[in-house]
N, C-alpha and C. Protein backbone atom coordinates (compact mmCIF):
# COMPACT_ATOMS: atom_id res chain seq x y z
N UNK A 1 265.89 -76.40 26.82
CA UNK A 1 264.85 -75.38 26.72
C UNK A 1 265.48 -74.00 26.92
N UNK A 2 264.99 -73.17 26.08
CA UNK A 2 265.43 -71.74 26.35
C UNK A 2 264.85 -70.85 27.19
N UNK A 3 265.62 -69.89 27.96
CA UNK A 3 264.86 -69.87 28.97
C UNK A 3 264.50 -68.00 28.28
N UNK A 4 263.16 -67.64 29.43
CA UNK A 4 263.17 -66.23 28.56
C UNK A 4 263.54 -65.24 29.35
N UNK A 5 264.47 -64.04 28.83
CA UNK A 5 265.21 -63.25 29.40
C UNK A 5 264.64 -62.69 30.39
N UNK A 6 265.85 -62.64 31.33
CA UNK A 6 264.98 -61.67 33.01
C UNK A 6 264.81 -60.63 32.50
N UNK A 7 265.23 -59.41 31.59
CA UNK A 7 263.96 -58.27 31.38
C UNK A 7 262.98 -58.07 30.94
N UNK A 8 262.80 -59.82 29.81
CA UNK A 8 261.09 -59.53 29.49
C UNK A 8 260.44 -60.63 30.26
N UNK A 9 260.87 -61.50 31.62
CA UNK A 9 260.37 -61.94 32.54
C UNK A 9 259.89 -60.57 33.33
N UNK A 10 260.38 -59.95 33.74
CA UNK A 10 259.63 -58.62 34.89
C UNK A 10 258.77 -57.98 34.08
N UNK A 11 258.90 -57.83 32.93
CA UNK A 11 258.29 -56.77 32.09
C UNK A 11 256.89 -57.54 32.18
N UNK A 12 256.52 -58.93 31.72
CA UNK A 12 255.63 -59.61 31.41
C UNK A 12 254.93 -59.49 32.88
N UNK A 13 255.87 -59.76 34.04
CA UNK A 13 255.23 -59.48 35.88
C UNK A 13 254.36 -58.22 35.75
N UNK A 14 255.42 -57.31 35.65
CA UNK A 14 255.10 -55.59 35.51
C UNK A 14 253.49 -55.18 34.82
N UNK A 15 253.59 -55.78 33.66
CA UNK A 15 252.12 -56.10 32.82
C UNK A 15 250.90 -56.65 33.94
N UNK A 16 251.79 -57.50 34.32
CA UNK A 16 250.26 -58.44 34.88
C UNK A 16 249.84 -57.96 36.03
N UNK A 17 250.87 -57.27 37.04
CA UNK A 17 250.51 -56.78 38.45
C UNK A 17 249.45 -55.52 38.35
N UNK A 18 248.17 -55.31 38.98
CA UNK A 18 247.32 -54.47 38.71
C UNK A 18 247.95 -53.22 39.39
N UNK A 19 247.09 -52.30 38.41
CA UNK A 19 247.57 -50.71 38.29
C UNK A 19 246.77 -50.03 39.54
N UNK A 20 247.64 -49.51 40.49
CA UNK A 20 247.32 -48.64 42.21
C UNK A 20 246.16 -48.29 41.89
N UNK A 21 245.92 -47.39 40.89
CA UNK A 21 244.83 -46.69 40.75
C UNK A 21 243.54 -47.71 40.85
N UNK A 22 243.88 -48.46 39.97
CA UNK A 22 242.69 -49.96 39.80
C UNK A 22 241.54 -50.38 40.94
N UNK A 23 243.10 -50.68 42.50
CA UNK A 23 242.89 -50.86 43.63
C UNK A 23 242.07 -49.70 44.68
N UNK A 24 242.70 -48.61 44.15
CA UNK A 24 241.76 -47.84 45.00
C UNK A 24 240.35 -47.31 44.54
N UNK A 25 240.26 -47.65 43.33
CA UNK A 25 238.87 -47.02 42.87
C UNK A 25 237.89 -48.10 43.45
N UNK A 26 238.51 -49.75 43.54
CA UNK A 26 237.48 -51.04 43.90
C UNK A 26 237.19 -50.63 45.62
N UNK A 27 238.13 -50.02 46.41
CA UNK A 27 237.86 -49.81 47.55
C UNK A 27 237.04 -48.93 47.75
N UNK A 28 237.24 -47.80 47.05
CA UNK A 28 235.81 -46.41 46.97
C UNK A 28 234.58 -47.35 46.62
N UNK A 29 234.61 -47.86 45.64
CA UNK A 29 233.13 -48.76 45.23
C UNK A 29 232.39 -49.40 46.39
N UNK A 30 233.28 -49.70 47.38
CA UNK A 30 232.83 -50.64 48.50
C UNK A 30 232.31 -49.56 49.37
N UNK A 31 233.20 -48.61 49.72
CA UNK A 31 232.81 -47.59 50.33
C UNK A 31 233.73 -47.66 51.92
N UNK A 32 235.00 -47.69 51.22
CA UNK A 32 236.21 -47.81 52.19
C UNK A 32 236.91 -46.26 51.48
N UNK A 33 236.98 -45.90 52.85
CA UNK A 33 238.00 -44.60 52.20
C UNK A 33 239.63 -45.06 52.13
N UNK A 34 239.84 -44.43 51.41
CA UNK A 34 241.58 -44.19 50.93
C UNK A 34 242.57 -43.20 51.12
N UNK A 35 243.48 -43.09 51.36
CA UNK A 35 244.19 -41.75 51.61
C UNK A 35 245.68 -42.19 50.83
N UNK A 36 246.28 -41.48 50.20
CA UNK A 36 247.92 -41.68 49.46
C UNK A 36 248.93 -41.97 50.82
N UNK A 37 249.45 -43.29 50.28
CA UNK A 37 250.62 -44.00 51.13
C UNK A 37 252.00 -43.47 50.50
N UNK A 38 253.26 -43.01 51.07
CA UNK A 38 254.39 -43.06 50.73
C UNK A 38 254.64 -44.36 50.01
N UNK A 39 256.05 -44.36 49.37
CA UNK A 39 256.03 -45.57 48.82
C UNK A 39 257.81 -45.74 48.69
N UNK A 40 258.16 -46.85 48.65
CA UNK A 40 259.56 -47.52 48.92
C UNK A 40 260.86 -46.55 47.67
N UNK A 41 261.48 -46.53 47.69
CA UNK A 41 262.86 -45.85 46.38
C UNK A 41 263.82 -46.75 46.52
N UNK A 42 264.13 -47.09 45.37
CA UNK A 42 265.60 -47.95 44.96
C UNK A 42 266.62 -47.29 44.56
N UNK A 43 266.38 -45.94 44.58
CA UNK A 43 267.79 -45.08 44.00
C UNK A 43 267.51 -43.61 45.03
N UNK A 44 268.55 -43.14 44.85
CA UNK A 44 268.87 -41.40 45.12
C UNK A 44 269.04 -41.52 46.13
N UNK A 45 269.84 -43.11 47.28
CA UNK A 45 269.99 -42.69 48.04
C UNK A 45 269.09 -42.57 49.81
N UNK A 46 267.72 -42.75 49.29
CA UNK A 46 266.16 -42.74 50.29
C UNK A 46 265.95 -43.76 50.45
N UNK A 47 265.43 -44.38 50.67
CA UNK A 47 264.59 -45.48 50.87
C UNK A 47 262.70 -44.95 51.01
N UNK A 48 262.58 -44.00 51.41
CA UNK A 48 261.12 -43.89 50.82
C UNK A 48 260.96 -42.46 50.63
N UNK A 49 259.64 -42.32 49.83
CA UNK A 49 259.30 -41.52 48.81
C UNK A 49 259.15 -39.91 50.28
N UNK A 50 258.83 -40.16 51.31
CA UNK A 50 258.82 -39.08 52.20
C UNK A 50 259.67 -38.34 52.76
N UNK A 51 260.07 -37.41 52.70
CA UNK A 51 260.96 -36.17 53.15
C UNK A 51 261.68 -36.75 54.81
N UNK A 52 261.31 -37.53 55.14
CA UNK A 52 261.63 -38.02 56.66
C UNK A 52 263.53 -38.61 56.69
N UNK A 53 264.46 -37.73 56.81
CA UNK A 53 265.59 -38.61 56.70
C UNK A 53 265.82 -39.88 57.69
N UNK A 54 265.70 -41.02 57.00
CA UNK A 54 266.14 -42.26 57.87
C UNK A 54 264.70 -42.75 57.86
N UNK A 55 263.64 -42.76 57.34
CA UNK A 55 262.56 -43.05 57.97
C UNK A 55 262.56 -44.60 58.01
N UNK A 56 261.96 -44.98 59.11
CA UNK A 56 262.27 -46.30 59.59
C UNK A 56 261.27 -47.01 59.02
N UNK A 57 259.91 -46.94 58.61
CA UNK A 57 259.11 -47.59 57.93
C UNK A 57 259.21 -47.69 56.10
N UNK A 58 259.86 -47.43 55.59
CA UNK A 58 259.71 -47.11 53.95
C UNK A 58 258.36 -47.48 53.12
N UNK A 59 257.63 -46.42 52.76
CA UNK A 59 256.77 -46.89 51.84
C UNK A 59 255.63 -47.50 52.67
N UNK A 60 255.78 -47.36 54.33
CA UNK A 60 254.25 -48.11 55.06
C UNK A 60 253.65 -47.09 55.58
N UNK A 61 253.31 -46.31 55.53
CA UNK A 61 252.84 -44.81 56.40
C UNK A 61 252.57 -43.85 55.10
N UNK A 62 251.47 -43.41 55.90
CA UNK A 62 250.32 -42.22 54.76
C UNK A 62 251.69 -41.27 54.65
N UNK A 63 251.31 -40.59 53.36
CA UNK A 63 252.24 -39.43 52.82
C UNK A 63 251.76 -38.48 53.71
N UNK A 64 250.63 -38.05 54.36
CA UNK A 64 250.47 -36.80 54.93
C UNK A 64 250.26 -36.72 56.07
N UNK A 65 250.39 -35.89 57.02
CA UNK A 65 249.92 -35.94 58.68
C UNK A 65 248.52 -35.55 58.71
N UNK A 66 247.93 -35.06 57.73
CA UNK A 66 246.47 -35.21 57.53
C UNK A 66 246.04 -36.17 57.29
N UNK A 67 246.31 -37.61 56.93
CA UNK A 67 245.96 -38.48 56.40
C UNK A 67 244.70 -39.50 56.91
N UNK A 68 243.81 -38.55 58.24
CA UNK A 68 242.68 -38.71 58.91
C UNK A 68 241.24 -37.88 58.06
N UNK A 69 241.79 -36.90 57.60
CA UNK A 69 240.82 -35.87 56.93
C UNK A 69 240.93 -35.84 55.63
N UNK A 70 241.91 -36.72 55.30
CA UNK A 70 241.92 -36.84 53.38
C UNK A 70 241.48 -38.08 52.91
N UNK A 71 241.79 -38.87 54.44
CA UNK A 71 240.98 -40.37 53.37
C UNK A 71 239.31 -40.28 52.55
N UNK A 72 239.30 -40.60 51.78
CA UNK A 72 237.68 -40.81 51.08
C UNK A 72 237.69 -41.47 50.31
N UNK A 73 236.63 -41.51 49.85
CA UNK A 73 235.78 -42.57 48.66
C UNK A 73 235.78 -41.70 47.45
N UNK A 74 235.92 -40.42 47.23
CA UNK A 74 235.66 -39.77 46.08
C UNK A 74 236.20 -40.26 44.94
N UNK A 75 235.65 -40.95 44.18
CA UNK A 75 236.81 -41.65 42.46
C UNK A 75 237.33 -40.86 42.41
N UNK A 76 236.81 -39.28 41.88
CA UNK A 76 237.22 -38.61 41.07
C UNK A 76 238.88 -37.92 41.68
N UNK A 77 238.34 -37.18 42.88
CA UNK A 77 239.45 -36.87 43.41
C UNK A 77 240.56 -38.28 43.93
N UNK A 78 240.46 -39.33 44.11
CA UNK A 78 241.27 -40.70 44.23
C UNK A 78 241.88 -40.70 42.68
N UNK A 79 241.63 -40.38 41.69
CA UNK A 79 241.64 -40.74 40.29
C UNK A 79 242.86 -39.47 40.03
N UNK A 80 242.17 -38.15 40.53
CA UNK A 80 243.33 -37.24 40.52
C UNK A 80 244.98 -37.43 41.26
N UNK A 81 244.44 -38.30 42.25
CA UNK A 81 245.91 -38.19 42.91
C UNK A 81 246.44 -39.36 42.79
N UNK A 82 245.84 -40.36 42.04
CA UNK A 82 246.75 -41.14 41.96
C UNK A 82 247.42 -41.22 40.35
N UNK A 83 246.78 -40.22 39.18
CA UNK A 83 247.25 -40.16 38.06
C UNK A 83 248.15 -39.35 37.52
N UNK A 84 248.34 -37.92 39.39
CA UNK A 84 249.47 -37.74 39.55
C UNK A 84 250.95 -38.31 40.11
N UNK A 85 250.22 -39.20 40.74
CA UNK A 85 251.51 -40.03 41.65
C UNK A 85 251.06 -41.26 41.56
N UNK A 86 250.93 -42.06 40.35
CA UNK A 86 251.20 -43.06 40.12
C UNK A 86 251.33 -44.36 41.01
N UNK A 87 252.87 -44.00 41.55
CA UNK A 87 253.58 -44.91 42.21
C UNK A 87 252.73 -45.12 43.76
N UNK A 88 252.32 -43.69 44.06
CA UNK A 88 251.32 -44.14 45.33
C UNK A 88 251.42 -45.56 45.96
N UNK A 89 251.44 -45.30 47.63
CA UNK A 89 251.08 -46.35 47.86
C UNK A 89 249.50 -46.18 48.43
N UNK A 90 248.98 -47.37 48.86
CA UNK A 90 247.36 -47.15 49.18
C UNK A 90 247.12 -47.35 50.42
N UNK A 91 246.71 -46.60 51.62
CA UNK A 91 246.21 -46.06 53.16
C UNK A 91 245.07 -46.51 53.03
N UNK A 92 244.46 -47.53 53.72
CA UNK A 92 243.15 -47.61 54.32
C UNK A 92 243.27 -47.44 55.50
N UNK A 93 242.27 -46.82 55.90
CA UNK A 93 242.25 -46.25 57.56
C UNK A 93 240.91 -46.84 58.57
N UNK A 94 241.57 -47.68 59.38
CA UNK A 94 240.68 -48.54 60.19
C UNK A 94 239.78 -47.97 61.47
N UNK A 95 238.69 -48.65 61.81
CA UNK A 95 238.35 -48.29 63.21
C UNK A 95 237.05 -47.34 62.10
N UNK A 96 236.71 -47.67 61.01
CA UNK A 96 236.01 -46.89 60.53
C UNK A 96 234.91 -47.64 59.59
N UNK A 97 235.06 -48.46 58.56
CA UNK A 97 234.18 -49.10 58.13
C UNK A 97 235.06 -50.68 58.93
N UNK A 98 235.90 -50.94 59.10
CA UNK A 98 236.45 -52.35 59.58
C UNK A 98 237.57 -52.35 60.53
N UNK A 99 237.67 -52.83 60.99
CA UNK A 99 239.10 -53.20 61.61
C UNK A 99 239.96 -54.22 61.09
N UNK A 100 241.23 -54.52 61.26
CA UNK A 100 241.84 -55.42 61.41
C UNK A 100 242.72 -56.12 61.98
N UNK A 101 243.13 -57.48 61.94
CA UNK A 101 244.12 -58.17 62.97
C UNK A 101 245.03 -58.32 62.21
N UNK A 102 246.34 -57.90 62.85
CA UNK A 102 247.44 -58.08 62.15
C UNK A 102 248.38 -59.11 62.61
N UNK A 103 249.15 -60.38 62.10
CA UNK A 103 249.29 -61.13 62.54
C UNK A 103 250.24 -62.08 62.18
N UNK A 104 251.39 -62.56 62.53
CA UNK A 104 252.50 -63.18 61.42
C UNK A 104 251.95 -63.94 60.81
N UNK A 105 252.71 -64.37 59.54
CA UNK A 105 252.52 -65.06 58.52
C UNK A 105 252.35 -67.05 59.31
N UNK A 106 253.59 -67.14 60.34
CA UNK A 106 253.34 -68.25 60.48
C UNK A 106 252.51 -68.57 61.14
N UNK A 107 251.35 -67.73 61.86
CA UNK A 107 250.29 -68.25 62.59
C UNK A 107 249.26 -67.74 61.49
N UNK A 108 249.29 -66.76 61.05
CA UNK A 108 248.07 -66.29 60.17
C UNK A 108 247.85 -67.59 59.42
N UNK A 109 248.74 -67.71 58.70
CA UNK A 109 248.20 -68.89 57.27
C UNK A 109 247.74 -70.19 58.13
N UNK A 110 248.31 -70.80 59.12
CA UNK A 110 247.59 -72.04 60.05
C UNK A 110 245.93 -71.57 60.09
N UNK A 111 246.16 -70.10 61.00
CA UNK A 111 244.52 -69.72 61.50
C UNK A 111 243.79 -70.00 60.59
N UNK A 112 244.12 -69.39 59.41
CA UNK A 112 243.31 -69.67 57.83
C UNK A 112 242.98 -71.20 57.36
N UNK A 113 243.61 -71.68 57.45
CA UNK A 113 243.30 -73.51 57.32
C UNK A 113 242.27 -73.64 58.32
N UNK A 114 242.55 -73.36 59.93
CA UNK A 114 242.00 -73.87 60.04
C UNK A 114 240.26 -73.59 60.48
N UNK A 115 240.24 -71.54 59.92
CA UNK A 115 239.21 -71.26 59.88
C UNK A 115 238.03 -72.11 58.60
N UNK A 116 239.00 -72.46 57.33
CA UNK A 116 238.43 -73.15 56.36
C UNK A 116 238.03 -74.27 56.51
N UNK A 117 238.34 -74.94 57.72
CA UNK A 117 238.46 -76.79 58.06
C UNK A 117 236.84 -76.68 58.78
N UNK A 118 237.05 -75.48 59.65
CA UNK A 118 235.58 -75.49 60.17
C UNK A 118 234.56 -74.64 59.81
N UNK A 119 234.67 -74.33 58.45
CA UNK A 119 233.33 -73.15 57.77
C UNK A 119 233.42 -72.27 58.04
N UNK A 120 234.33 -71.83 58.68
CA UNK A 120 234.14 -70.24 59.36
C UNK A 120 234.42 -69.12 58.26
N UNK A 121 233.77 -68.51 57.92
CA UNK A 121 233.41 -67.38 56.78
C UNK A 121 234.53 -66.21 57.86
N UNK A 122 235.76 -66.35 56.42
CA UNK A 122 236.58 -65.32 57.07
C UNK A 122 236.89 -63.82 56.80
N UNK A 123 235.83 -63.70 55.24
CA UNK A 123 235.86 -62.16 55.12
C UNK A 123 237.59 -61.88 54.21
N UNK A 124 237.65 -60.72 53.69
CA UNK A 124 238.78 -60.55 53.17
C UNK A 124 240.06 -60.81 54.32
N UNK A 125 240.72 -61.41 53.43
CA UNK A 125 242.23 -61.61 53.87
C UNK A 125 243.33 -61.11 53.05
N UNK A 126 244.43 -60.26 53.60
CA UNK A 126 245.55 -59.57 53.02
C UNK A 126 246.79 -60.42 53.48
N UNK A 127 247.76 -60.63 52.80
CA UNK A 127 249.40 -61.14 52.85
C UNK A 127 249.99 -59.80 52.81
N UNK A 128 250.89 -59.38 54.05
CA UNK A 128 251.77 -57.93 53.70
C UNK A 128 253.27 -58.67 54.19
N UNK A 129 254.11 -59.05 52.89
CA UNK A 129 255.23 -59.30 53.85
C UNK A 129 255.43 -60.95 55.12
N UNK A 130 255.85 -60.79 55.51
CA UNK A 130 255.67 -62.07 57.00
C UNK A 130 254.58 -61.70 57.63
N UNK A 131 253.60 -61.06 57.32
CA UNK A 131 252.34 -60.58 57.99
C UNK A 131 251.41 -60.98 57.25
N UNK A 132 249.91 -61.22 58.21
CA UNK A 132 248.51 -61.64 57.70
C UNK A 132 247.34 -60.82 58.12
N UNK A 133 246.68 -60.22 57.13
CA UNK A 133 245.81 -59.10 57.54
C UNK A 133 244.75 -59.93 57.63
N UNK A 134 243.38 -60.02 58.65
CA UNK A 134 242.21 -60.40 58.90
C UNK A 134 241.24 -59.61 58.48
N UNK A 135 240.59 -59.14 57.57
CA UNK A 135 239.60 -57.55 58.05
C UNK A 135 238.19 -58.26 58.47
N UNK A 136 238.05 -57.53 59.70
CA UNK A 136 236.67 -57.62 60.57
C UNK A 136 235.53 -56.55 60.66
N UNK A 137 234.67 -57.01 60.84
CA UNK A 137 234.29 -56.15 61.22
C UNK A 137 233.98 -54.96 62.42
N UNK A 138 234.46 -53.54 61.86
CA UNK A 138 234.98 -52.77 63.13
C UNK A 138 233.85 -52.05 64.31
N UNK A 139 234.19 -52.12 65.38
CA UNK A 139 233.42 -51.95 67.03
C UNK A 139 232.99 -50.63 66.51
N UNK A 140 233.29 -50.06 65.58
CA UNK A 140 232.95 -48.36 65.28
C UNK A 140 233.36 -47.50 66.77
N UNK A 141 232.06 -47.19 66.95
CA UNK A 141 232.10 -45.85 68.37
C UNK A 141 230.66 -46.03 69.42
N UNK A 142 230.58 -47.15 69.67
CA UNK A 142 229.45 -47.40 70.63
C UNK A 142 229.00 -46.16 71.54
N UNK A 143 227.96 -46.64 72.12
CA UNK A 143 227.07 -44.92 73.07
C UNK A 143 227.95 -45.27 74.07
N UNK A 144 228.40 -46.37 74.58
CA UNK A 144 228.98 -46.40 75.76
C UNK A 144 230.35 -46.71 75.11
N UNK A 145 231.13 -45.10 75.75
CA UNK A 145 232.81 -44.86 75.05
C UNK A 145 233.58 -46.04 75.64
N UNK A 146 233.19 -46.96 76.92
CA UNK A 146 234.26 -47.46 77.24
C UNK A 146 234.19 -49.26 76.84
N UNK A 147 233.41 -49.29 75.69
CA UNK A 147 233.28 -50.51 75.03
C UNK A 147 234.04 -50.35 73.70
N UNK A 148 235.23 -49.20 73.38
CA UNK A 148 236.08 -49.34 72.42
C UNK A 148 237.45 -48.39 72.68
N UNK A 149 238.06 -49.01 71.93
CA UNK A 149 239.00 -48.47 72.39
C UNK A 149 239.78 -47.68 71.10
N UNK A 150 241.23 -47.03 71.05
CA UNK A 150 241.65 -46.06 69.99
C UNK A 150 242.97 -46.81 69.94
N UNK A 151 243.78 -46.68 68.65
CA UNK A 151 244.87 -47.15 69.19
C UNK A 151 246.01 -46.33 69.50
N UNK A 152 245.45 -45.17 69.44
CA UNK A 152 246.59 -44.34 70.35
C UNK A 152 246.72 -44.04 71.55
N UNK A 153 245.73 -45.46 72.25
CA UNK A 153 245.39 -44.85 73.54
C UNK A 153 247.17 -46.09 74.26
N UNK A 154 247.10 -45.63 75.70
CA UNK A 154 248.31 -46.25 76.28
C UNK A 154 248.44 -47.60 76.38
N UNK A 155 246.89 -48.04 77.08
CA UNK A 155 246.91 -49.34 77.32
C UNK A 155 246.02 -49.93 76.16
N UNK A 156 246.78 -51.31 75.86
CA UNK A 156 245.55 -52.02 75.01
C UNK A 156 244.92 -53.15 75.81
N UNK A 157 243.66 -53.00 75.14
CA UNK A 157 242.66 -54.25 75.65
C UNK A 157 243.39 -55.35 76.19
N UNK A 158 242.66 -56.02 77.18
CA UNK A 158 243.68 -57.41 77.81
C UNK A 158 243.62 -58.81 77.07
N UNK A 159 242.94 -58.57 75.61
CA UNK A 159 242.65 -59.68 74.87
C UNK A 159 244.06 -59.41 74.46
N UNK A 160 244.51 -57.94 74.06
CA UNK A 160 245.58 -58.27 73.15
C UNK A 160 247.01 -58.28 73.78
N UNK A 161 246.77 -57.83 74.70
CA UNK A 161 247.69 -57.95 75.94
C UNK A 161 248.27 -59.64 75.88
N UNK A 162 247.08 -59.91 75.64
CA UNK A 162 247.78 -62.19 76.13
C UNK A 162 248.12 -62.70 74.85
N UNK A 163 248.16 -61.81 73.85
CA UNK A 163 248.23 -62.23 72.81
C UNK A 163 249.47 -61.79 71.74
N UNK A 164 250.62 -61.85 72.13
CA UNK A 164 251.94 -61.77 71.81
C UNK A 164 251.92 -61.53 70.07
N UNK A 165 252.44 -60.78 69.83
CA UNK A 165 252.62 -60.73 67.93
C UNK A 165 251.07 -60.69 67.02
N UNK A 166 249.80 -60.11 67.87
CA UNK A 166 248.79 -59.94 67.46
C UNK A 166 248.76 -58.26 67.43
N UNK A 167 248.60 -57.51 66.00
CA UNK A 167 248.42 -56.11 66.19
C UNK A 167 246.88 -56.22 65.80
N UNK A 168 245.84 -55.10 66.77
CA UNK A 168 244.56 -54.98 66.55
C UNK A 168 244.31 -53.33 65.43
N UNK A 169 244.32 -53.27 64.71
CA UNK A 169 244.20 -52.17 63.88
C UNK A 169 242.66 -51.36 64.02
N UNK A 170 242.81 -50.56 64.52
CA UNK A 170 241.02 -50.11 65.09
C UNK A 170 241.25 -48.00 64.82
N UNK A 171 240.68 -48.09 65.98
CA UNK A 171 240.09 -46.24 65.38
C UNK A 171 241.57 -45.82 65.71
N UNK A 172 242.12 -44.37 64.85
CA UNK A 172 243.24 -44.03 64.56
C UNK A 172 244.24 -44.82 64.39
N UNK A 173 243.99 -45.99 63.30
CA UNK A 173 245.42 -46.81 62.85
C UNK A 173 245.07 -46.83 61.34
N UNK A 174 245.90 -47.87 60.53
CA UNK A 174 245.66 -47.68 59.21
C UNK A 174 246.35 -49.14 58.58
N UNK A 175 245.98 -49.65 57.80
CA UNK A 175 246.76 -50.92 57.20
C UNK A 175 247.52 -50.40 55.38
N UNK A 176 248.41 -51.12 55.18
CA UNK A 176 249.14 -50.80 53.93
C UNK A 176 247.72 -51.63 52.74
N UNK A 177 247.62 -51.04 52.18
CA UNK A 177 246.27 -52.00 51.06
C UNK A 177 247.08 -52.61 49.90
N UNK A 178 246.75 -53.92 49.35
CA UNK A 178 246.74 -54.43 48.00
C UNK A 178 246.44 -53.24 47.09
N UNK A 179 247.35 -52.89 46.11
CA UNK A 179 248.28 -53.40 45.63
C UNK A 179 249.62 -52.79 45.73
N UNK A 180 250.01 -52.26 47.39
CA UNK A 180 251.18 -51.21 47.21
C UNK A 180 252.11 -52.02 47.39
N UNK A 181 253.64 -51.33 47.07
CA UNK A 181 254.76 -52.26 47.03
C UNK A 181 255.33 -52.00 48.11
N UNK A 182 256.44 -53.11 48.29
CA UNK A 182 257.07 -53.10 49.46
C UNK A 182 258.56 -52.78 49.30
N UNK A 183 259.49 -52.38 50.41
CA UNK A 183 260.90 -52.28 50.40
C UNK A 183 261.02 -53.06 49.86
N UNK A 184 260.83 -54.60 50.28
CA UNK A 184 261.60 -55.75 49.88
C UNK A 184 261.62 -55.87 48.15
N UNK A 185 260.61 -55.16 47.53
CA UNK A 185 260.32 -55.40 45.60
C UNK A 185 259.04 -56.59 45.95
N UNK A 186 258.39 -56.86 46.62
CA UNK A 186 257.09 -57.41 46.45
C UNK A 186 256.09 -56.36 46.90
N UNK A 187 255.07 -57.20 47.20
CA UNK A 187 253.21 -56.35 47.44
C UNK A 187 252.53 -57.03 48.04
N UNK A 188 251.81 -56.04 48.72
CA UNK A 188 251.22 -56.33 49.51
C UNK A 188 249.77 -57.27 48.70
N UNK A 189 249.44 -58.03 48.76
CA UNK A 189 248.43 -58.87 47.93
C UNK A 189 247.16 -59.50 48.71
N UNK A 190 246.10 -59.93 48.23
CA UNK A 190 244.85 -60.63 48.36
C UNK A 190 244.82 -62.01 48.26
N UNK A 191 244.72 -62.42 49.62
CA UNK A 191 244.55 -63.87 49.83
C UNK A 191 243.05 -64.38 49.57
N UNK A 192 242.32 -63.73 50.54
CA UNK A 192 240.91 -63.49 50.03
C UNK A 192 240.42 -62.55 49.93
N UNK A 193 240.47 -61.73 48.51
CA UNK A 193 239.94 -60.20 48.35
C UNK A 193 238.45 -60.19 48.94
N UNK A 194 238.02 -58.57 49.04
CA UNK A 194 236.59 -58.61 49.78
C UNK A 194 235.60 -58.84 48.56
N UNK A 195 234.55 -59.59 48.89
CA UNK A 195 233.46 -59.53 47.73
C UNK A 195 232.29 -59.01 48.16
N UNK A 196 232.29 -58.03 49.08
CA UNK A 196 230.82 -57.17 49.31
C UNK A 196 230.13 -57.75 50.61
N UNK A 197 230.74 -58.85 50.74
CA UNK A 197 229.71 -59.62 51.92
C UNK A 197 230.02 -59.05 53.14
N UNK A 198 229.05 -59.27 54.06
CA UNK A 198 229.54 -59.08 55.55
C UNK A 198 230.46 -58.88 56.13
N UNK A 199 231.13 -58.34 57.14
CA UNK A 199 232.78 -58.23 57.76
C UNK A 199 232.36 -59.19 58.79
N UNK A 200 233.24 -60.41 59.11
CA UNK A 200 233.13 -61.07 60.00
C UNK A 200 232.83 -60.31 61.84
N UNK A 201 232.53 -61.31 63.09
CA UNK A 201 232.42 -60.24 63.98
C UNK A 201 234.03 -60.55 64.16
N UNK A 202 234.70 -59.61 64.98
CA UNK A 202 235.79 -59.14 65.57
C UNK A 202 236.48 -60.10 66.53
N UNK A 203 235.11 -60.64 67.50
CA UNK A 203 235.72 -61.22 68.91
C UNK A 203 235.68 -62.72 68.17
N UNK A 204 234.96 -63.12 67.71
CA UNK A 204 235.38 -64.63 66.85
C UNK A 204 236.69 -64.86 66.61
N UNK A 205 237.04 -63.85 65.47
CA UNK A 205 238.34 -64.05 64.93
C UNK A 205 239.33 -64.18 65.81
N UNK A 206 239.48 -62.88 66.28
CA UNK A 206 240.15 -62.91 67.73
C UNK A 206 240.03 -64.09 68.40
N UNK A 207 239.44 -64.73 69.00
CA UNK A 207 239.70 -66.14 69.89
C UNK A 207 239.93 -67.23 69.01
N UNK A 208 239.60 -67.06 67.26
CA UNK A 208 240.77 -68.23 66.45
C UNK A 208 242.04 -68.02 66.41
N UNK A 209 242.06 -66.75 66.54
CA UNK A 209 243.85 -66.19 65.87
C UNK A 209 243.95 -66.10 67.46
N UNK A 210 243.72 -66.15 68.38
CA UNK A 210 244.81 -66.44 69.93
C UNK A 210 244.95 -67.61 70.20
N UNK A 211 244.15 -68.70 69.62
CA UNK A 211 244.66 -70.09 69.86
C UNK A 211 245.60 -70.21 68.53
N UNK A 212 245.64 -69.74 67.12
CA UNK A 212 246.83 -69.84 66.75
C UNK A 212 247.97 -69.05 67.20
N UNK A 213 247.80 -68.25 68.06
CA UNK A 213 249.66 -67.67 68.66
C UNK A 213 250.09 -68.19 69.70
N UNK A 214 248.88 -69.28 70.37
CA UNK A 214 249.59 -69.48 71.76
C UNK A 214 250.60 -70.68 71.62
């Protein structure tokens, strides 16, 4: 059998992998804001698209230090900046319509079985890398401030405290979104994309995904 050449093997990938822009207009629809992610470089030397020499994340962190006051839902303006910059990567910013649990790959994908074994409606799920995104639904900003927390604050909650290799993504954090790319030449992708329904609650998930890390 002949096999078909590795440049019109990627080319045919390249085709099929959906276009950034695609991704962020389905997130405005939902009514998740967006903000422009840096994004990974294979040449000149960088490793990512941001002015930062050495930057230790490539391509995972918003392009701007505003990137609290630029996220939105607007198509139009989302449509502008990403038909200038293309390559964009895509910033969703948590602690705002959702949160999420961030979580290795080898406990995430178990949790997932075995949220499916027992019906448990798990809401969108993201693959980033050796990582497993949960999205929940987020605590927002209760009347009483000391029923949530930020994640720039010092201490975290003592759920996540016992809970080794569990990141809680909540108010001032942000997750990398489907469909941006990674250093490695993959993407970040949809295990179970969102379909409009409900965001699971928070503390559920949380006590499935701590019996999968312990």
């Amino acid at each position: 059998m002949v096999g078909v050449p590795l440049a019109r093997r990627t080319k045919r990938r390249a085709h099929r992998a959906p276009r950034k822009i695609t991704s962020v207009l389905e997130y405005a629809q939902l009514g998740w804001p967006v903000c422009m992610g840096a994004y990974p470089l294979d040449e000149g030397g960088r490793a990512c698209s941001c002015d930062r020499i050495g930057c230790p994340e490539p391509g995972m962190h918003p392009l701007s230090p505003a990137w609290q006051m630029q996220a939105t839902t607007d198509s139009a303006l989302l449509t502008r900046w990403w038909e200038l910059e293309p390559q964009t990567n895509v910033i969703l910013p948590t602690g705002r319509v959702f949160d999420v649990f961030d979580v290795p790959a080898t406990a995430g994908l178990p949790a997932l079985a075995a949220m499916d074994a027992a019906g448990f409606e798990t809401g969108p799920v993201a693959a980033n890398g050796d990582r497993v995104l949960f999205f929940v639904a987020t605590r927002g900003a209760p009347d009483d401030e000391d029923e949530w927390w930020s994640c720039h604050l010092d201490a975290d909650p003592e759920t996540i405290d016992n809970t080794p290799g569990l990141r809680w993504h909540c108010r001032d954090s942000y997750v990398l979104a489907p469909s941006s790319t990674l250093s490695t030449g993959g993407a970040v992708t949809w295990i179970r994309p969102p379909d409009g329904r409900p965001l699971p609650d928070p503390l559920r998930v949380l006590d499935l995904l701590a019996d999968a890390l312990e």
